[in-house]
PDB file of N, CA and C in Angstrom:
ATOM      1  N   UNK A   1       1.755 109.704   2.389  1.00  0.00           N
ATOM      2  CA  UNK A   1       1.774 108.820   1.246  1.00  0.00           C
ATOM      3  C   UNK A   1       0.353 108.734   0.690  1.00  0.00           C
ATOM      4  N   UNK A   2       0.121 108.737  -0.459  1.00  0.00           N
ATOM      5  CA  UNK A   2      -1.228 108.698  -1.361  1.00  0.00           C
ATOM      6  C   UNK A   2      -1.513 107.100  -1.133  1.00  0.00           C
ATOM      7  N   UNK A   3      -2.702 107.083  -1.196  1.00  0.00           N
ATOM      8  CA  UNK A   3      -3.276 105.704  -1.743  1.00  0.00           C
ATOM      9  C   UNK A   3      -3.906 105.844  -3.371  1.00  0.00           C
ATOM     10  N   UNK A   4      -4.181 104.623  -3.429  1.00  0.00           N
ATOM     11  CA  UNK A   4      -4.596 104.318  -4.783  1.00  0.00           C
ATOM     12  C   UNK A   4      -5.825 105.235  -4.843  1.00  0.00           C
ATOM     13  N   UNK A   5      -6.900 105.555  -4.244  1.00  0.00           N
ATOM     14  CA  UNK A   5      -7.831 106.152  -4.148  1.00  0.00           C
ATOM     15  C   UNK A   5      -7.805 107.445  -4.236  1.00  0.00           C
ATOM     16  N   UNK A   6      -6.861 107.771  -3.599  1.00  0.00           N
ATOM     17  CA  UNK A   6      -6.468 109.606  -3.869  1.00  0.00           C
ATOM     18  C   UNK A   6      -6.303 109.906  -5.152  1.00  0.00           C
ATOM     19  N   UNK A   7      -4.775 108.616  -5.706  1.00  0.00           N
ATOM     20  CA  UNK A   7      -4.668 108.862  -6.677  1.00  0.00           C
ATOM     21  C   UNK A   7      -5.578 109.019  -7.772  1.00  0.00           C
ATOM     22  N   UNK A   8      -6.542 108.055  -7.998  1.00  0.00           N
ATOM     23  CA  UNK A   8      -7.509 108.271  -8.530  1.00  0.00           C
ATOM     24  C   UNK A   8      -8.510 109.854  -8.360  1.00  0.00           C
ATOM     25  N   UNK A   9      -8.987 109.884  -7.229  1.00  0.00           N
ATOM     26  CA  UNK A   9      -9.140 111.166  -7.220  1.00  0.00           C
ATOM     27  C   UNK A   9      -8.717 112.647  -7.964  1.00  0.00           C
ATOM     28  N   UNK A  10      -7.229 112.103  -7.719  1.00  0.00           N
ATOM     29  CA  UNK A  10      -6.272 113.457  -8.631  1.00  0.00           C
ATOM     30  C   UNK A  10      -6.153 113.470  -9.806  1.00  0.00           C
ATOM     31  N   UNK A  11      -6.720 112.610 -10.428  1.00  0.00           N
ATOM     32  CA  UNK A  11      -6.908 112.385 -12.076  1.00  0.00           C
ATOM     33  C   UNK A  11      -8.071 112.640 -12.349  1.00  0.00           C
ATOM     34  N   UNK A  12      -9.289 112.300 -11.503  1.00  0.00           N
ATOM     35  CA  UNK A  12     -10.339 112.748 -11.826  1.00  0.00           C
ATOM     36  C   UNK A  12     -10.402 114.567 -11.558  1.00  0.00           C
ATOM     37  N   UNK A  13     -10.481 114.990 -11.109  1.00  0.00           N
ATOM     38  CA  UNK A  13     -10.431 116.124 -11.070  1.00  0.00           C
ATOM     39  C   UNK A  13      -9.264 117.189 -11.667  1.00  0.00           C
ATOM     40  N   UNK A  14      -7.957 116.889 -11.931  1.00  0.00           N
ATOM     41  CA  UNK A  14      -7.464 117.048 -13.231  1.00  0.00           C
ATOM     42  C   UNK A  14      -8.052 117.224 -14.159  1.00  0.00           C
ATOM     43  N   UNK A  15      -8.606 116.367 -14.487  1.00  0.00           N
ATOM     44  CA  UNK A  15      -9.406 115.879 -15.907  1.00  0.00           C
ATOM     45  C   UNK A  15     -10.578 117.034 -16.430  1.00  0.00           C
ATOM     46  N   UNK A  16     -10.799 117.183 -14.906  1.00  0.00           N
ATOM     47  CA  UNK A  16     -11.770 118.395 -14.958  1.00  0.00           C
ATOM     48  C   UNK A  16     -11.524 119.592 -14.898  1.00  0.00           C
ATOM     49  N   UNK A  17      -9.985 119.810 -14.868  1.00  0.00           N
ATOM     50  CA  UNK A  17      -9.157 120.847 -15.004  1.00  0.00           C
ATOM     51  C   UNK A  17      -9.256 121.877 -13.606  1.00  0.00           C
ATOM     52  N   UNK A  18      -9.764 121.206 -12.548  1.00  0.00           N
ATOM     53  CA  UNK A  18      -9.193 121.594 -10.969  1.00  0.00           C
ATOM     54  C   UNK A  18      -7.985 122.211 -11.013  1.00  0.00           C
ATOM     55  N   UNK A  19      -7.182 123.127 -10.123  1.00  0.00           N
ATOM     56  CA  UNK A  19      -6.382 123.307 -10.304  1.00  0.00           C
ATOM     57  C   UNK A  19      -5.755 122.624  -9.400  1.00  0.00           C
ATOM     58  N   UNK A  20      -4.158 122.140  -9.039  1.00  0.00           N
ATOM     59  CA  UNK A  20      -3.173 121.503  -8.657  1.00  0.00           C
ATOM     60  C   UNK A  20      -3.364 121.971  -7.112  1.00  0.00           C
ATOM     61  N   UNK A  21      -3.113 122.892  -6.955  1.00  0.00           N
ATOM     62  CA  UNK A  21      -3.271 123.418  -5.052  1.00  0.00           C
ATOM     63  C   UNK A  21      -4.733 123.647  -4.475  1.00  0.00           C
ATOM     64  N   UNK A  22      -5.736 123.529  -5.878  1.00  0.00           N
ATOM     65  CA  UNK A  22      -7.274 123.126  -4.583  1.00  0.00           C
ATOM     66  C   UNK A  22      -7.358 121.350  -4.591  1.00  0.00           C
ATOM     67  N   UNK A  23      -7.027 120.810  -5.546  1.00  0.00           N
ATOM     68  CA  UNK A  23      -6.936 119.737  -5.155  1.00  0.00           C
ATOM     69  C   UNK A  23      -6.198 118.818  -3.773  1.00  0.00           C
ATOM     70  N   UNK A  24      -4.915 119.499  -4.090  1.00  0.00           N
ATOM     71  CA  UNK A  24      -3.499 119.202  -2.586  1.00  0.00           C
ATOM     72  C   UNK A  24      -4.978 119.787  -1.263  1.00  0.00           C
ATOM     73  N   UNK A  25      -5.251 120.956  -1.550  1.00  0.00           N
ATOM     74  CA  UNK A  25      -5.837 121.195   0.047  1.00  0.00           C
ATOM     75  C   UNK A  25      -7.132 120.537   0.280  1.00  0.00           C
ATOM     76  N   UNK A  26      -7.612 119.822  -0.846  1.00  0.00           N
ATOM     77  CA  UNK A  26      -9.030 119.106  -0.197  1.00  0.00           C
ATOM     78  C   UNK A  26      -8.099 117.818   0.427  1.00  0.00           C
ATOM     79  N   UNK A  27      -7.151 116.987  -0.405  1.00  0.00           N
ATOM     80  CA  UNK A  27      -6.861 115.313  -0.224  1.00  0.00           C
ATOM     81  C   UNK A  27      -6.092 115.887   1.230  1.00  0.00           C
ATOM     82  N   UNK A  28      -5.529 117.305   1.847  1.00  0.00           N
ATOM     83  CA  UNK A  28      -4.544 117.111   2.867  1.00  0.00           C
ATOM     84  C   UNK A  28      -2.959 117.307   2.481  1.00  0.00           C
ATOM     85  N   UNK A  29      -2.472 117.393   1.261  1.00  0.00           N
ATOM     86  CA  UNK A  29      -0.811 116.899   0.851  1.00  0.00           C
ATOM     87  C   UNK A  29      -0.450 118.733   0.210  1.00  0.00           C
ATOM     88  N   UNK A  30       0.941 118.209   0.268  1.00  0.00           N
ATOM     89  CA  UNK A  30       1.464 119.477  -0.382  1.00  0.00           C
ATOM     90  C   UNK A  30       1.361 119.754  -2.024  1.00  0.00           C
ATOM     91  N   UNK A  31       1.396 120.671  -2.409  1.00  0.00           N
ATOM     92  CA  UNK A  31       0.554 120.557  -4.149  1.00  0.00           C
ATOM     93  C   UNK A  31       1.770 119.690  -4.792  1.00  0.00           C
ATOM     94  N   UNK A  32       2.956 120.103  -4.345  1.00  0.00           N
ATOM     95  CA  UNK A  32       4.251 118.983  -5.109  1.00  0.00           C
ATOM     96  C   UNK A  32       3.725 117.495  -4.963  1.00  0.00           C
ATOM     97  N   UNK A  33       3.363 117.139  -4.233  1.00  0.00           N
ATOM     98  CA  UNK A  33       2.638 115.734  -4.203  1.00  0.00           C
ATOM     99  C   UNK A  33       1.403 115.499  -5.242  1.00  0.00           C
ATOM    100  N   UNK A  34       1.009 116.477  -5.023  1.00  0.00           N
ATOM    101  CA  UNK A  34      -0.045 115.639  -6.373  1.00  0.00           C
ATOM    102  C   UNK A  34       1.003 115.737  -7.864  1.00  0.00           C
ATOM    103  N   UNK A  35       1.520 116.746  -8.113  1.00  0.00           N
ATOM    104  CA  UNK A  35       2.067 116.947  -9.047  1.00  0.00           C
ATOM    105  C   UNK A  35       3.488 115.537  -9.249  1.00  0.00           C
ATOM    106  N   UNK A  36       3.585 115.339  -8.057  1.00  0.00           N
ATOM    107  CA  UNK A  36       4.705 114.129  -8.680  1.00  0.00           C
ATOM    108  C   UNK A  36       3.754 112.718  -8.708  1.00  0.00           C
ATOM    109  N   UNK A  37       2.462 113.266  -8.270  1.00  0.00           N
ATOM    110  CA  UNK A  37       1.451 111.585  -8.612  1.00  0.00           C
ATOM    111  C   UNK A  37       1.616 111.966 -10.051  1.00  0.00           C
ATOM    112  N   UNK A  38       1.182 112.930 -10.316  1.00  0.00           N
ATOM    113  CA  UNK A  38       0.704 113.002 -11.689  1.00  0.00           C
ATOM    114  C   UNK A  38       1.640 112.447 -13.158  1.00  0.00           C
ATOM    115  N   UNK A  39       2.463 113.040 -12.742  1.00  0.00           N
ATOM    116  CA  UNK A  39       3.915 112.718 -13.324  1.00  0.00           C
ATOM    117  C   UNK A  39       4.410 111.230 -12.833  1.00  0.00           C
ATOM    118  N   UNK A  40       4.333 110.610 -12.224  1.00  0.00           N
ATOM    119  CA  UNK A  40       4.516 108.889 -12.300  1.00  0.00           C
ATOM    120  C   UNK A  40       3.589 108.419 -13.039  1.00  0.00           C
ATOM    121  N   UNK A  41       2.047 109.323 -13.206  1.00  0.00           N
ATOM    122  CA  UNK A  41       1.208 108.045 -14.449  1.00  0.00           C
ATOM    123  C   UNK A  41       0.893 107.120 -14.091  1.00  0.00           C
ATOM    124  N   UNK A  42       0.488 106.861 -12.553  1.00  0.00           N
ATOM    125  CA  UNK A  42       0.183 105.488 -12.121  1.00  0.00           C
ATOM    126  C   UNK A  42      -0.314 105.668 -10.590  1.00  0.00           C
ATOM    127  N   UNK A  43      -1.158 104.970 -10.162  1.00  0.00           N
ATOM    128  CA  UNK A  43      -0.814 104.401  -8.710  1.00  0.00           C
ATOM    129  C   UNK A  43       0.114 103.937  -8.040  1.00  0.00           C
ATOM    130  N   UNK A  44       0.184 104.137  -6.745  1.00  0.00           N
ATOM    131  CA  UNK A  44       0.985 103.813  -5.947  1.00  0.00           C
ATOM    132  C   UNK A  44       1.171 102.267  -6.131  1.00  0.00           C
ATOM    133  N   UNK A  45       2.452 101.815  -5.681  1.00  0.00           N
ATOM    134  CA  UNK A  45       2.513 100.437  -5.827  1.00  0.00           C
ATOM    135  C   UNK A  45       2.122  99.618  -4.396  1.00  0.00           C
ATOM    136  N   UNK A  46       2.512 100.224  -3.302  1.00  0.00           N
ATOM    137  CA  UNK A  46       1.963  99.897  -2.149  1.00  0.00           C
ATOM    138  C   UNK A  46       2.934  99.455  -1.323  1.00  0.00           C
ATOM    139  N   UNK A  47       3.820  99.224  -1.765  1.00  0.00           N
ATOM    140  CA  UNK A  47       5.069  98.460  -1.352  1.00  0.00           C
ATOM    141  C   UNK A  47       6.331  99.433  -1.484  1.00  0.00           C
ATOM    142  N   UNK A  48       7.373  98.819   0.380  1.00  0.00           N
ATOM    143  CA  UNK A  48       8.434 100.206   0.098  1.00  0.00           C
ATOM    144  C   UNK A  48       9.656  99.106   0.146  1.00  0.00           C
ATOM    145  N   UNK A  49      10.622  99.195  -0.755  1.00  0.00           N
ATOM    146  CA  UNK A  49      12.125  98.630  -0.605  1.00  0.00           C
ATOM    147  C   UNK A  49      12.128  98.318   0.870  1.00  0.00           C
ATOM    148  N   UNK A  50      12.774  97.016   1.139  1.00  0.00           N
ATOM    149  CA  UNK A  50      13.230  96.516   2.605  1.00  0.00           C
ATOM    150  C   UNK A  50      14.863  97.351   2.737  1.00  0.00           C
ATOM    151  N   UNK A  51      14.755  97.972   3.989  1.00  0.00           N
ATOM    152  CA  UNK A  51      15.873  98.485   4.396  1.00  0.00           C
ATOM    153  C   UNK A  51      16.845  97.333   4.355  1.00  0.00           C
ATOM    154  N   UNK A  52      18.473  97.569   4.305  1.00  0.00           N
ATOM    155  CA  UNK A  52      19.473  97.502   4.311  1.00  0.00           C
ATOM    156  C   UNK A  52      19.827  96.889   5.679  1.00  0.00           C
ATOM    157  N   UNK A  53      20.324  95.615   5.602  1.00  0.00           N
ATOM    158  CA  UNK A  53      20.657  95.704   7.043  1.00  0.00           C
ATOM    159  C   UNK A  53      22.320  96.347   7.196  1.00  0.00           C
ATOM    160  N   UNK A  54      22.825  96.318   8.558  1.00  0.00           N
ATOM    161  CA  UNK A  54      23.976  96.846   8.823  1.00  0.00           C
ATOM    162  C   UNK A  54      25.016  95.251   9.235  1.00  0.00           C
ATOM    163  N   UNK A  55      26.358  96.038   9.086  1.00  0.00           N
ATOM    164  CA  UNK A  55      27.372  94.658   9.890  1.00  0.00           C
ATOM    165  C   UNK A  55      27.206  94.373  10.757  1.00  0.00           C
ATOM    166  N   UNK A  56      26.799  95.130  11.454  1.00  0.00           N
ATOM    167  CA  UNK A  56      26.935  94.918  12.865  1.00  0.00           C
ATOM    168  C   UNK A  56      25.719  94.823  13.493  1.00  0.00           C
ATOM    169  N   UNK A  57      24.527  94.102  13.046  1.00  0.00           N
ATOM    170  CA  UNK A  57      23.238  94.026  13.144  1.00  0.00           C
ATOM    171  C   UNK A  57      23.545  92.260  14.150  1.00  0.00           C
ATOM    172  N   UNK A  58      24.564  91.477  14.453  1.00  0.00           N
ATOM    173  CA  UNK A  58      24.349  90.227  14.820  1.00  0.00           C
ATOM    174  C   UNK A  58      25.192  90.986  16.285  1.00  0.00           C
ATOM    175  N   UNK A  59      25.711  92.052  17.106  1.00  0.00           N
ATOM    176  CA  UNK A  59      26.341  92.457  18.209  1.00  0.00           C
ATOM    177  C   UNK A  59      25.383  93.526  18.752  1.00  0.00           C
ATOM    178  N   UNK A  60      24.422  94.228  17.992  1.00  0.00           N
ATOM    179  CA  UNK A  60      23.339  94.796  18.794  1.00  0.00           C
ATOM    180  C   UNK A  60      22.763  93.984  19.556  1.00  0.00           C
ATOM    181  N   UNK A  61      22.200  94.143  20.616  1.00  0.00           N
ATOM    182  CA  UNK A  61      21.124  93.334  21.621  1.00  0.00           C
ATOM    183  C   UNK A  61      20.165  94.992  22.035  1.00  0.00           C
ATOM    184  N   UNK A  62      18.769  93.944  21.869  1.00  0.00           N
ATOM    185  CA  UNK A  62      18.114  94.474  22.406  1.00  0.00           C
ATOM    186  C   UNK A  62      17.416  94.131  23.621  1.00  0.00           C
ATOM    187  N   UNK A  63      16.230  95.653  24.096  1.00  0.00           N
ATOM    188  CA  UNK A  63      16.554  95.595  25.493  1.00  0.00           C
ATOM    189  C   UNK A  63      16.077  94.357  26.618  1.00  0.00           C
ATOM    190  N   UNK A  64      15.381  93.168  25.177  1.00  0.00           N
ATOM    191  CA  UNK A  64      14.905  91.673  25.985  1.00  0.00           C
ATOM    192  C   UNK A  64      16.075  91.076  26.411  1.00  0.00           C
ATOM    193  N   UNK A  65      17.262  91.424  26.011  1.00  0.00           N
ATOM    194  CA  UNK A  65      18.556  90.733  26.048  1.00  0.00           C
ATOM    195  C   UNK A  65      18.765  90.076  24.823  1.00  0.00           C
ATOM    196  N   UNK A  66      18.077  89.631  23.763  1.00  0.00           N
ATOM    197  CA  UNK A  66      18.335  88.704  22.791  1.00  0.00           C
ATOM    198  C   UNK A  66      19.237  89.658  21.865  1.00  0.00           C
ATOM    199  N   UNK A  67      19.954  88.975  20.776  1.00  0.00           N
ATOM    200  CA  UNK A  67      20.202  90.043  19.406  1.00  0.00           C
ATOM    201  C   UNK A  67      19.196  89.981  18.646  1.00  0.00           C
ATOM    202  N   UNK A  68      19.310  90.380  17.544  1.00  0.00           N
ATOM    203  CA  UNK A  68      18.146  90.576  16.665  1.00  0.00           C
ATOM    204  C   UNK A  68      19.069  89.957  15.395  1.00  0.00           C
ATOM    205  N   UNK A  69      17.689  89.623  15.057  1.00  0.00           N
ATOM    206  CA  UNK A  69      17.594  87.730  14.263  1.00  0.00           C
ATOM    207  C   UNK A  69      17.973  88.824  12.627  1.00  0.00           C
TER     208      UNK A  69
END
């Protein structure tokens, strides 16, 4: 996952007309990753959707013995 800082990064050097896969191999990521930063137009928001709980989330127990709240 990018941080805000990368992102930044990948615009700056864009800008400077870097190309897409020397950029991916300095930050570490695959070049599709910068390319879908680029294409959102933004920073990361930082925050991920809370999973879903399940039905049957009050008959699991875990291994303290309790269920999970």
């Amino acid at each position: 996952m990018l941080r805000k800082e990368d992102w930044m990064d990948i615009k700056a050097q864009v800008s400077e007309r870097v190309y897409l896969k020397d950029v991916a191999r300095e930050l570490g990521v695959h070049p599709k990753t910068v390319s879908r930063a680029l294409k959102r137009g933004g920073p990361p928001w930082g925050r991920r959707p809370k999973g879903r709980r399940s039905k049957l989330d009050p008959f699991f127990v875990r291994a303290g013995g309790q269920a999970r709240p």
